[in-house]
PDB file of N, CA and C in Angstrom:
ATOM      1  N   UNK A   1     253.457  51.767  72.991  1.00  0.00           N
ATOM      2  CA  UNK A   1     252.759  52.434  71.920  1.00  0.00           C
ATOM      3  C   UNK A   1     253.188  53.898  71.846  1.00  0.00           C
ATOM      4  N   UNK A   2     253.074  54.797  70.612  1.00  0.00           N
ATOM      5  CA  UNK A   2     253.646  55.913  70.445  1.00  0.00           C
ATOM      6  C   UNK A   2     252.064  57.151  70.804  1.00  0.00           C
ATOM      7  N   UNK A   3     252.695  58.273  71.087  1.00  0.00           N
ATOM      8  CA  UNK A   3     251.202  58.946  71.354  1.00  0.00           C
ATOM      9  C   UNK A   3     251.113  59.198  69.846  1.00  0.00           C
ATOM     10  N   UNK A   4     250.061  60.103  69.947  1.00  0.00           N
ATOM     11  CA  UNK A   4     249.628  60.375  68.558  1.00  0.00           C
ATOM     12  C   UNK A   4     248.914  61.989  68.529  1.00  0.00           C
ATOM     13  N   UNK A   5     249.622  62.785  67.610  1.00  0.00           N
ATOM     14  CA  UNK A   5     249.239  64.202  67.913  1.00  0.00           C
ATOM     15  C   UNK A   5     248.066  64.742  66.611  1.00  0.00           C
ATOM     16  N   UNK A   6     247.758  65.246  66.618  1.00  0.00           N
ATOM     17  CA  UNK A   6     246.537  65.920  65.445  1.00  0.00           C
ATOM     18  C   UNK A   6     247.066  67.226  65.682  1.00  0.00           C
ATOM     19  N   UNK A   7     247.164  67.828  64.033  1.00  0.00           N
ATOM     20  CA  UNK A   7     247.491  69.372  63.803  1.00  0.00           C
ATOM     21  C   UNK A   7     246.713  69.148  62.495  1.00  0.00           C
ATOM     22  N   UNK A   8     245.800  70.525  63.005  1.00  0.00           N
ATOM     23  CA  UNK A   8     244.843  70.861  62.252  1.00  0.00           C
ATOM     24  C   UNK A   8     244.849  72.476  62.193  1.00  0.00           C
ATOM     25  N   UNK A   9     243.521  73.255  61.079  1.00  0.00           N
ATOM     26  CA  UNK A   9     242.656  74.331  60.922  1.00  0.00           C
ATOM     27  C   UNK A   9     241.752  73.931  60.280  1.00  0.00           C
ATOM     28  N   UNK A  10     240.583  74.905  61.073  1.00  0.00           N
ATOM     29  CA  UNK A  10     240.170  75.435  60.594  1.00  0.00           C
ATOM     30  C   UNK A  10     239.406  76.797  60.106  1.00  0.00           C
ATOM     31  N   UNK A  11     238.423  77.518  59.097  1.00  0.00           N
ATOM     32  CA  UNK A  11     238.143  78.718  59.064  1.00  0.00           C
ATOM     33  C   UNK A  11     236.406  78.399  59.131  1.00  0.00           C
ATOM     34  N   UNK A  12     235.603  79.402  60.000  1.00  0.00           N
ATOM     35  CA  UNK A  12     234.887  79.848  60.018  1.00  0.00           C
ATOM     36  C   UNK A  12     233.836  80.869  59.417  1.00  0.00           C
ATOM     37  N   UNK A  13     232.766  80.592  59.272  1.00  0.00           N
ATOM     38  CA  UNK A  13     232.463  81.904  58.247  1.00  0.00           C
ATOM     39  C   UNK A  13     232.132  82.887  58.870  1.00  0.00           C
ATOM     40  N   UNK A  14     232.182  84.265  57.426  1.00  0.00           N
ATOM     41  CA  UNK A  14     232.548  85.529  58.122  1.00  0.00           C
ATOM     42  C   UNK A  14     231.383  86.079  59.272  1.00  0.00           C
ATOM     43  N   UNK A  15     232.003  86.328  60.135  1.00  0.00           N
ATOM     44  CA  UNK A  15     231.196  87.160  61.458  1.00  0.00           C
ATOM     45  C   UNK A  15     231.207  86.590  62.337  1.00  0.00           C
ATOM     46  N   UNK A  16     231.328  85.082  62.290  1.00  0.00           N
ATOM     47  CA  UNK A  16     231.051  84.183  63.281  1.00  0.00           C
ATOM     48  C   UNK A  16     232.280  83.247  64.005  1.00  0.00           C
ATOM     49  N   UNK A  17     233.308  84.444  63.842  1.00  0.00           N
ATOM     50  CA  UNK A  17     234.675  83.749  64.664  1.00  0.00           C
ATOM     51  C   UNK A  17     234.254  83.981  66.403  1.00  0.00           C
ATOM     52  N   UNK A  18     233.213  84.498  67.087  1.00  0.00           N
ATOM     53  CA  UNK A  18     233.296  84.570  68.706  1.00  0.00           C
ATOM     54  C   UNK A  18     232.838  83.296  69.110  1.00  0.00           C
ATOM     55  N   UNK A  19     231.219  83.126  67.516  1.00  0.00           N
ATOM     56  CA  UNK A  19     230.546  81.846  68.383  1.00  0.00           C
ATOM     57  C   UNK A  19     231.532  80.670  68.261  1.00  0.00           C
ATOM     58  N   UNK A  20     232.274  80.728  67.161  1.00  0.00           N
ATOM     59  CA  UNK A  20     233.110  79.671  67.221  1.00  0.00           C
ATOM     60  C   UNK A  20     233.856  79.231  68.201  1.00  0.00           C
ATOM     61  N   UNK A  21     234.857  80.327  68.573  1.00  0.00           N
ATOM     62  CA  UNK A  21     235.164  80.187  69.648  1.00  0.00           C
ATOM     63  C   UNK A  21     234.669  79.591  71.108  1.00  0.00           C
ATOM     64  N   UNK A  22     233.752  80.453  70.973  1.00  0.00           N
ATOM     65  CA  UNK A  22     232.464  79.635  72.184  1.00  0.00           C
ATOM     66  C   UNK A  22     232.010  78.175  72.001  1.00  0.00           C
ATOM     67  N   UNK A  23     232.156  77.658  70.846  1.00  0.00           N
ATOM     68  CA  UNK A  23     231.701  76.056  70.279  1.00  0.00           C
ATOM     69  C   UNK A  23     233.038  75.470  70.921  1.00  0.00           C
ATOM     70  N   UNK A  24     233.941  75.858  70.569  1.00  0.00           N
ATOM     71  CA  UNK A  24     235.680  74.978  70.977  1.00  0.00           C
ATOM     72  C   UNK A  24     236.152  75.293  72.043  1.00  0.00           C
ATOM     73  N   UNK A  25     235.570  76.143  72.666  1.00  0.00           N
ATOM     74  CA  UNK A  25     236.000  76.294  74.113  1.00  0.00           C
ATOM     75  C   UNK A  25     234.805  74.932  74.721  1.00  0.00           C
ATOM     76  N   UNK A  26     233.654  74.531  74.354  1.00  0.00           N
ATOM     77  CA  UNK A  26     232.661  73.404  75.159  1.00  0.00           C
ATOM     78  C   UNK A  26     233.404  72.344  74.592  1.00  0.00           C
ATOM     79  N   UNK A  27     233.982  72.845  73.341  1.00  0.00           N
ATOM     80  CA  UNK A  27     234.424  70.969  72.569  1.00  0.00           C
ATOM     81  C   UNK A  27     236.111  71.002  73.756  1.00  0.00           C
ATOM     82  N   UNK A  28     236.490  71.698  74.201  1.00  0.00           N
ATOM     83  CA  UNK A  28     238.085  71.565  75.163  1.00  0.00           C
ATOM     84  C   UNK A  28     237.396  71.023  76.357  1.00  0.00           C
ATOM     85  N   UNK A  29     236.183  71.856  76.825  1.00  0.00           N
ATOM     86  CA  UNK A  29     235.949  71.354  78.043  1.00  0.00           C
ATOM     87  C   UNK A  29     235.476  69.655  77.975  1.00  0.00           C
ATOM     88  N   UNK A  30     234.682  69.057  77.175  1.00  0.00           N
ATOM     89  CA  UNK A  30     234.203  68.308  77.024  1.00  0.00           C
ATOM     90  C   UNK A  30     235.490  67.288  76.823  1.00  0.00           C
ATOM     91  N   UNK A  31     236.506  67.607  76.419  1.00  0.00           N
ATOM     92  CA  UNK A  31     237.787  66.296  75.845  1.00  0.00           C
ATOM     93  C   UNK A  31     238.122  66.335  77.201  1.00  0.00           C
ATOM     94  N   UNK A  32     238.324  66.819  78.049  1.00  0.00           N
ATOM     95  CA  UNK A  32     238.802  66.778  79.718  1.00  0.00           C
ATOM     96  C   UNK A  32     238.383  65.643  79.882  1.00  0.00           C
ATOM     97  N   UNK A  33     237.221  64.873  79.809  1.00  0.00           N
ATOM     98  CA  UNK A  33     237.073  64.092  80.452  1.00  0.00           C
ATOM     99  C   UNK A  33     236.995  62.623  79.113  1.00  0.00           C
ATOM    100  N   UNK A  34     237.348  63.144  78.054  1.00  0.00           N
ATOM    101  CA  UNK A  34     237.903  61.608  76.880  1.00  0.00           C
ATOM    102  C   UNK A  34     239.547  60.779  77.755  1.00  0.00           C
ATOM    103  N   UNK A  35     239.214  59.633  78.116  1.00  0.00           N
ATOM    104  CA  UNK A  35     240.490  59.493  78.127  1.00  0.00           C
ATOM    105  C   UNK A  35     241.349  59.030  77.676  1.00  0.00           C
ATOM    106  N   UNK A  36     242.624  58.708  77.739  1.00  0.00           N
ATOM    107  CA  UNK A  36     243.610  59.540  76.798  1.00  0.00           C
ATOM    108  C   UNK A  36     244.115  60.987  75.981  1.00  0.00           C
ATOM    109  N   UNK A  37     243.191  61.566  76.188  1.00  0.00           N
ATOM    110  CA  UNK A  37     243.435  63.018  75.623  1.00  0.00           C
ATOM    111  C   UNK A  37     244.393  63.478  76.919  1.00  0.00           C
ATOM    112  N   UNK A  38     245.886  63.992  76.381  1.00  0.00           N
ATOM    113  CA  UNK A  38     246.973  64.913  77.066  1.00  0.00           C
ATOM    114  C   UNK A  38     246.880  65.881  76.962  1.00  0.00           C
ATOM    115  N   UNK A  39     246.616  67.153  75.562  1.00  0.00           N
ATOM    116  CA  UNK A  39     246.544  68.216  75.183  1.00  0.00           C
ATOM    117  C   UNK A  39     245.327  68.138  74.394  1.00  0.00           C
ATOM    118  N   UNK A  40     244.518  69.119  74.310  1.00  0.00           N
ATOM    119  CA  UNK A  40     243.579  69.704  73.837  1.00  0.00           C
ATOM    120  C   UNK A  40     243.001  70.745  73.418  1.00  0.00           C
ATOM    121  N   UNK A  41     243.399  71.495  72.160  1.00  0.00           N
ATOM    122  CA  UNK A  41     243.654  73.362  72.395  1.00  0.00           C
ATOM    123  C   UNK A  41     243.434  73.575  70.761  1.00  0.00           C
ATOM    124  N   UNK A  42     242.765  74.565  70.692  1.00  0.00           N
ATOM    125  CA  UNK A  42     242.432  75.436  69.911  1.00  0.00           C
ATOM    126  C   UNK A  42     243.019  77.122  69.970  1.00  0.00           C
ATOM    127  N   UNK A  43     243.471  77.214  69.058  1.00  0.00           N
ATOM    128  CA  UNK A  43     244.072  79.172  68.562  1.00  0.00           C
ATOM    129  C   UNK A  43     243.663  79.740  67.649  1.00  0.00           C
ATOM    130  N   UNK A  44     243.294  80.528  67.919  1.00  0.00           N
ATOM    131  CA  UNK A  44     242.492  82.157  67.279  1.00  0.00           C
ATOM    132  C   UNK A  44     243.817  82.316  66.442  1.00  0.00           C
ATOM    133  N   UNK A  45     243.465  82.406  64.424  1.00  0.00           N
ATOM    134  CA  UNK A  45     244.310  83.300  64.237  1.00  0.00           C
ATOM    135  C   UNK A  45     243.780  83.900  63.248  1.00  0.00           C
ATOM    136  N   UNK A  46     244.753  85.253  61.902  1.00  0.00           N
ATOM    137  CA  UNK A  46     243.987  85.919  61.430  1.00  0.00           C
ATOM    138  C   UNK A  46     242.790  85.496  60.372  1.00  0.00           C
ATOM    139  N   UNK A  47     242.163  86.364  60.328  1.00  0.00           N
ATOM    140  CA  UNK A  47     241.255  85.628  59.118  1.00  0.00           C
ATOM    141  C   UNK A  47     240.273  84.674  59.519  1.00  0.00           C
ATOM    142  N   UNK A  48     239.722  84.655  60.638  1.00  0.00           N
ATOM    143  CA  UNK A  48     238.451  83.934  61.454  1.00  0.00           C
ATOM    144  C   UNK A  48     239.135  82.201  61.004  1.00  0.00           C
ATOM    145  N   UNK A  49     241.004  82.362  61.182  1.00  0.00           N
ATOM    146  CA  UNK A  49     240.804  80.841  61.092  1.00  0.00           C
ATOM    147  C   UNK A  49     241.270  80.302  62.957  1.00  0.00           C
ATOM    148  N   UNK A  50     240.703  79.618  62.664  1.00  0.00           N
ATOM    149  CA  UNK A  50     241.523  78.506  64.167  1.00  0.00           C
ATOM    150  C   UNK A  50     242.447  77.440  63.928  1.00  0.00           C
ATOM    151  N   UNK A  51     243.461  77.081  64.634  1.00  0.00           N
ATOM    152  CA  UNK A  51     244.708  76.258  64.535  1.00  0.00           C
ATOM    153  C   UNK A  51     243.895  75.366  65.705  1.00  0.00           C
ATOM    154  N   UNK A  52     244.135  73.841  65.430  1.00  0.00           N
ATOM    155  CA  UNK A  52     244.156  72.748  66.569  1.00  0.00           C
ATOM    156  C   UNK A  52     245.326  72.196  66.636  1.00  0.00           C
ATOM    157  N   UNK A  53     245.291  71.579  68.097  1.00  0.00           N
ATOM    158  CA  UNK A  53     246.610  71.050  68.834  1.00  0.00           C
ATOM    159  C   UNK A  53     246.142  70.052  69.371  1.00  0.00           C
ATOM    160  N   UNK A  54     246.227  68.558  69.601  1.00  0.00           N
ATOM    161  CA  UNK A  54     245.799  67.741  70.686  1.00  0.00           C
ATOM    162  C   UNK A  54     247.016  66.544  70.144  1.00  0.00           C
ATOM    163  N   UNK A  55     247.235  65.939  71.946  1.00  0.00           N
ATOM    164  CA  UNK A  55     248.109  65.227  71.707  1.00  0.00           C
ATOM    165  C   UNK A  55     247.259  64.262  72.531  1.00  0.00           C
ATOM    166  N   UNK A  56     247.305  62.772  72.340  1.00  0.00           N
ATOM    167  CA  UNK A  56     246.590  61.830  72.868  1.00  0.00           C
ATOM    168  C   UNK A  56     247.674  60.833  72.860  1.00  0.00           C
ATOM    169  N   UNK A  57     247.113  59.761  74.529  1.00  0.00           N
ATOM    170  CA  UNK A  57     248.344  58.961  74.641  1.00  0.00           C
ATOM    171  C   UNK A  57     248.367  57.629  73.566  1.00  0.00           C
ATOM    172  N   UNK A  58     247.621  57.454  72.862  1.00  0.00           N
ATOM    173  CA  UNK A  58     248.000  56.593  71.637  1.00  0.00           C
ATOM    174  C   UNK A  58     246.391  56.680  70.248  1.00  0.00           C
ATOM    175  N   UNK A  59     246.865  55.227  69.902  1.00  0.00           N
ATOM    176  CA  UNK A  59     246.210  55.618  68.570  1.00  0.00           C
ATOM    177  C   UNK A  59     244.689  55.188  68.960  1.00  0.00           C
ATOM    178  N   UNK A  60     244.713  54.387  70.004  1.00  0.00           N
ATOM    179  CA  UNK A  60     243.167  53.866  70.739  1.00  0.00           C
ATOM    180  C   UNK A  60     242.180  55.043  70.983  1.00  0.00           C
ATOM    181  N   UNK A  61     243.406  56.003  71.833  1.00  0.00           N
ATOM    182  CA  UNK A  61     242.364  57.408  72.063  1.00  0.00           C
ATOM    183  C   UNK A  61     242.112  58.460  71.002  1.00  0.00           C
ATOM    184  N   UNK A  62     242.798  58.198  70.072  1.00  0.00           N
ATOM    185  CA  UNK A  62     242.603  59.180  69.005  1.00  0.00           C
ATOM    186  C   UNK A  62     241.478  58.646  68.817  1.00  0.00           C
ATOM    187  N   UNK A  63     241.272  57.548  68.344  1.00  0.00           N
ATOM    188  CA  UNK A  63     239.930  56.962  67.093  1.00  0.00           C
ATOM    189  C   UNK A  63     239.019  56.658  68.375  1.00  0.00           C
ATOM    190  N   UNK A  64     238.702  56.787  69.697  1.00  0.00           N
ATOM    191  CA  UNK A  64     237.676  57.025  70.684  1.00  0.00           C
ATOM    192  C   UNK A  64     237.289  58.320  70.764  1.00  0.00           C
ATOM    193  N   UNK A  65     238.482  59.259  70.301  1.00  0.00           N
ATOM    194  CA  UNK A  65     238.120  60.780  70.650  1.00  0.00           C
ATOM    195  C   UNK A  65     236.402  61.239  69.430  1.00  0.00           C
ATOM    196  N   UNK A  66     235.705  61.898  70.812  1.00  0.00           N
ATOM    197  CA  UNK A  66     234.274  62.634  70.199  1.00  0.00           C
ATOM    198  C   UNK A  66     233.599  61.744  70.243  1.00  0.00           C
ATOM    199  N   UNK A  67     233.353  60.648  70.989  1.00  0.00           N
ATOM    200  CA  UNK A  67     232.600  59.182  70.849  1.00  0.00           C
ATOM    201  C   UNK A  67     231.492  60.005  72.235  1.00  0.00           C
ATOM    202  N   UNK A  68     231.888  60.586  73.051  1.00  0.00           N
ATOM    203  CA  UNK A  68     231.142  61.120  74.474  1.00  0.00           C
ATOM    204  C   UNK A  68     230.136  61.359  74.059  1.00  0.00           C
ATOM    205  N   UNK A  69     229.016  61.546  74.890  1.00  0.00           N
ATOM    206  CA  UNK A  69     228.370  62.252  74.909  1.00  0.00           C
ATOM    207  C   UNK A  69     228.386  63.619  75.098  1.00  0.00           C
ATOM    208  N   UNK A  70     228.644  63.976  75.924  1.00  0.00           N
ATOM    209  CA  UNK A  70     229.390  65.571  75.965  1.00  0.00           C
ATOM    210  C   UNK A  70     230.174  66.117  74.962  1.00  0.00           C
ATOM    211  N   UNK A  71     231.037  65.351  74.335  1.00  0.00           N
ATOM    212  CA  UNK A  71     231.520  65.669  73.105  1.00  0.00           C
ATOM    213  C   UNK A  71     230.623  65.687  71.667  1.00  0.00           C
ATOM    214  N   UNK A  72     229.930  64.851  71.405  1.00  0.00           N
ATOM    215  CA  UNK A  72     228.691  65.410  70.660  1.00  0.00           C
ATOM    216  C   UNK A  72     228.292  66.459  70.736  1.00  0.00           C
ATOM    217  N   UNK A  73     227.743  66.359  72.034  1.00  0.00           N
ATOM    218  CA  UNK A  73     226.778  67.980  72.140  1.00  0.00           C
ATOM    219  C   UNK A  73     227.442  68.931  71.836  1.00  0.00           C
ATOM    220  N   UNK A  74     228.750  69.255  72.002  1.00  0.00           N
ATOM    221  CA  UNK A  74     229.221  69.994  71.830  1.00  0.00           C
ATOM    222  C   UNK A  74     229.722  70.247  70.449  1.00  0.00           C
ATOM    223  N   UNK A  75     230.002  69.514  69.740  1.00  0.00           N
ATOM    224  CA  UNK A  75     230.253  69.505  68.227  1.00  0.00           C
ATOM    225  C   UNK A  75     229.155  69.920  67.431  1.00  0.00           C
ATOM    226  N   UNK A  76     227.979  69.487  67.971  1.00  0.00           N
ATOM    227  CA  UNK A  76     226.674  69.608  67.321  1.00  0.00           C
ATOM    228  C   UNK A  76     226.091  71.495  66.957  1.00  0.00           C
ATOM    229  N   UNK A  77     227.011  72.229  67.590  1.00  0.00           N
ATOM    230  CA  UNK A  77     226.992  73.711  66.688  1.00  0.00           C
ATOM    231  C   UNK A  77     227.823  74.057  65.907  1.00  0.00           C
ATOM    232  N   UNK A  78     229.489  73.068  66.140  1.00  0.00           N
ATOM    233  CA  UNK A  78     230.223  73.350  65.059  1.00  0.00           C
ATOM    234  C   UNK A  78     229.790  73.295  63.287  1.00  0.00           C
ATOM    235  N   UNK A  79     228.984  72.508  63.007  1.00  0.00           N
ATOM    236  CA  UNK A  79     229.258  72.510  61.450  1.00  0.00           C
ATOM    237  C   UNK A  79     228.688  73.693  60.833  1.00  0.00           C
ATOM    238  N   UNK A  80     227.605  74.112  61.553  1.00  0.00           N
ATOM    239  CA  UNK A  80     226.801  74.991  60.945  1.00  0.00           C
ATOM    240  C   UNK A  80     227.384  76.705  61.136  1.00  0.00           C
ATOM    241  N   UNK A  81     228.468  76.792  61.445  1.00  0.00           N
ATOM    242  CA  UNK A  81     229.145  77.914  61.748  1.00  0.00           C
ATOM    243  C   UNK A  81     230.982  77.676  60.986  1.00  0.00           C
ATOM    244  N   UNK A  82     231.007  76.676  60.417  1.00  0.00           N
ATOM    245  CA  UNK A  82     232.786  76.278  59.675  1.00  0.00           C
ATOM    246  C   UNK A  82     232.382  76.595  58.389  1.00  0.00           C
ATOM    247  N   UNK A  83     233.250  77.100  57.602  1.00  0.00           N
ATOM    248  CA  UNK A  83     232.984  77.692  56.469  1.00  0.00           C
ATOM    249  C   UNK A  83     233.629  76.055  55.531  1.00  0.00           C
ATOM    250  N   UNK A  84     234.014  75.406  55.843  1.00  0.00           N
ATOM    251  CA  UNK A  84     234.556  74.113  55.323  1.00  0.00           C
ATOM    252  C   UNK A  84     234.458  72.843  56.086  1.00  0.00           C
ATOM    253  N   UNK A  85     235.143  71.868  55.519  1.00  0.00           N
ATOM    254  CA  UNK A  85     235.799  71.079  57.081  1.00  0.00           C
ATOM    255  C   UNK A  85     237.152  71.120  56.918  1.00  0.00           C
ATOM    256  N   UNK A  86     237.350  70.752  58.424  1.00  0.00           N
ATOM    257  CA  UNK A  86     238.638  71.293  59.495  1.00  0.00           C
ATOM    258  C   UNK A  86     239.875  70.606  58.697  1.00  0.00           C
ATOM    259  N   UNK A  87     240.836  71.064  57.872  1.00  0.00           N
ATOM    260  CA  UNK A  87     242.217  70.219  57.289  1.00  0.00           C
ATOM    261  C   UNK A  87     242.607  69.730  59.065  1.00  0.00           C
ATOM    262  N   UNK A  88     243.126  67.982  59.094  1.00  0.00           N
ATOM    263  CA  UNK A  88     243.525  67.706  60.052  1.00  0.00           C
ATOM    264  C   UNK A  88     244.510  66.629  59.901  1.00  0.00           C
ATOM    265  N   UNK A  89     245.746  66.732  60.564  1.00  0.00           N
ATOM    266  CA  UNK A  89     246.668  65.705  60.001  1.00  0.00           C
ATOM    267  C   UNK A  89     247.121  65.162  61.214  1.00  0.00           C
ATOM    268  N   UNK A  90     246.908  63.847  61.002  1.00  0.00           N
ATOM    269  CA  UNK A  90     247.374  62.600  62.459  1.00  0.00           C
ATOM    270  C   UNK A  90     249.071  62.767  62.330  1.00  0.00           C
ATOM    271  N   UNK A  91     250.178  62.686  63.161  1.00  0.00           N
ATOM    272  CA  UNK A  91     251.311  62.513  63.426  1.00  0.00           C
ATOM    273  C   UNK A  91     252.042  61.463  64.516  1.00  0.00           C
ATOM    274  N   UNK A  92     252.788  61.331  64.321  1.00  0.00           N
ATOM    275  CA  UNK A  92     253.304  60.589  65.510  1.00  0.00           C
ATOM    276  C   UNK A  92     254.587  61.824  65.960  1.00  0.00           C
ATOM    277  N   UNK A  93     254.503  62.417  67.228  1.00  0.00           N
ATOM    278  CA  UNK A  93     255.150  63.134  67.816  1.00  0.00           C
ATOM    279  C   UNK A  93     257.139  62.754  68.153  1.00  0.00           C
ATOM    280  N   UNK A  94     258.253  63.640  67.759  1.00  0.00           N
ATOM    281  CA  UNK A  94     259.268  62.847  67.920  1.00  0.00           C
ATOM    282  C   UNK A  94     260.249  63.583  68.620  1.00  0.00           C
ATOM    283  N   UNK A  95     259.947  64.636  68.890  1.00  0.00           N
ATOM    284  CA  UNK A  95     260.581  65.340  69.690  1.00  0.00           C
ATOM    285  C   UNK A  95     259.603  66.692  70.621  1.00  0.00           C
ATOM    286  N   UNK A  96     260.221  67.205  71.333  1.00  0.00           N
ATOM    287  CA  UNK A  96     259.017  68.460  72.058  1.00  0.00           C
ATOM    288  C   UNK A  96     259.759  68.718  73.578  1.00  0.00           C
ATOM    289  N   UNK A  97     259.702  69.984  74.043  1.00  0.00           N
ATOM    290  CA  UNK A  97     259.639  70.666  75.021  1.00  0.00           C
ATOM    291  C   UNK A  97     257.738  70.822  75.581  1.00  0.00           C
ATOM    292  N   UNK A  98     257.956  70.410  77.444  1.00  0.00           N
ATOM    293  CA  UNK A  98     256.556  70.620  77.479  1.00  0.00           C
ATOM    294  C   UNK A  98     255.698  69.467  77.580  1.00  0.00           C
ATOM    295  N   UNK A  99     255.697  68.488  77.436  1.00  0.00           N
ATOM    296  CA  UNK A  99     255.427  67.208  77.123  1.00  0.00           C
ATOM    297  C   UNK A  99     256.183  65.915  77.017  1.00  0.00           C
ATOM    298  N   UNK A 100     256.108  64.563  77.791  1.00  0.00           N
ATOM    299  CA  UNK A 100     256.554  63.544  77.587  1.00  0.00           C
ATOM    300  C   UNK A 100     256.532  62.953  76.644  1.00  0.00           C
ATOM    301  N   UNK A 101     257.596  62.390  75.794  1.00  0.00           N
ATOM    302  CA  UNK A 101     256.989  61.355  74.652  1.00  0.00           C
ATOM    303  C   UNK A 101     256.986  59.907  75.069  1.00  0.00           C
TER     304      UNK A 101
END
């Protein structure tokens, strides 16, 4: 089976890019323990938006990913602090430094 990567953003509304941060730093800790999740990462960039990164070892763990309990809880402050929802696009990964395919 092929892994399967998610590249996403999203933006936050104004003032509230720290708590956000603080929401996706519990939603990283919390995917630690989804398994199949390889990479799991969120980036600060301008304009209170955030970039996502996660690479999972196939398409089983993608569509399990956020099923946790721990992963709930932790999602459960995101909406009310995203100024939208998150643009997110599934891929199949075909080359990379850093990572096995």
């Amino acid at each position: 089976m092929s892994k399967v990567s998610v590249i996403g953003s999203l933006t936050c509304k104004e003032g509230k890019a720290d708590e956000m941060a603080a929401v996706l730093a519990d939603m990283v800790a919390a995917a630690r323990s989804e398994p199949g999740v390889e990479i799991y990462s969120y980036h600060r960039g301008p304009d209170d938006t955030f970039w996502f990164f996660a690479l999972m070892t196939d398409r089983e763990a993608m569509q399990n990913h956020g099923q946790s309990e721990a992963m709930k809880s932790a999602m459960a402050a995101f909406g009310a602090l995203a100024a939208g929802p998150p643009q997110m696009t599934t891929t199949v990964p075909v080359a990379a430094v850093g990572f096995d395919l």
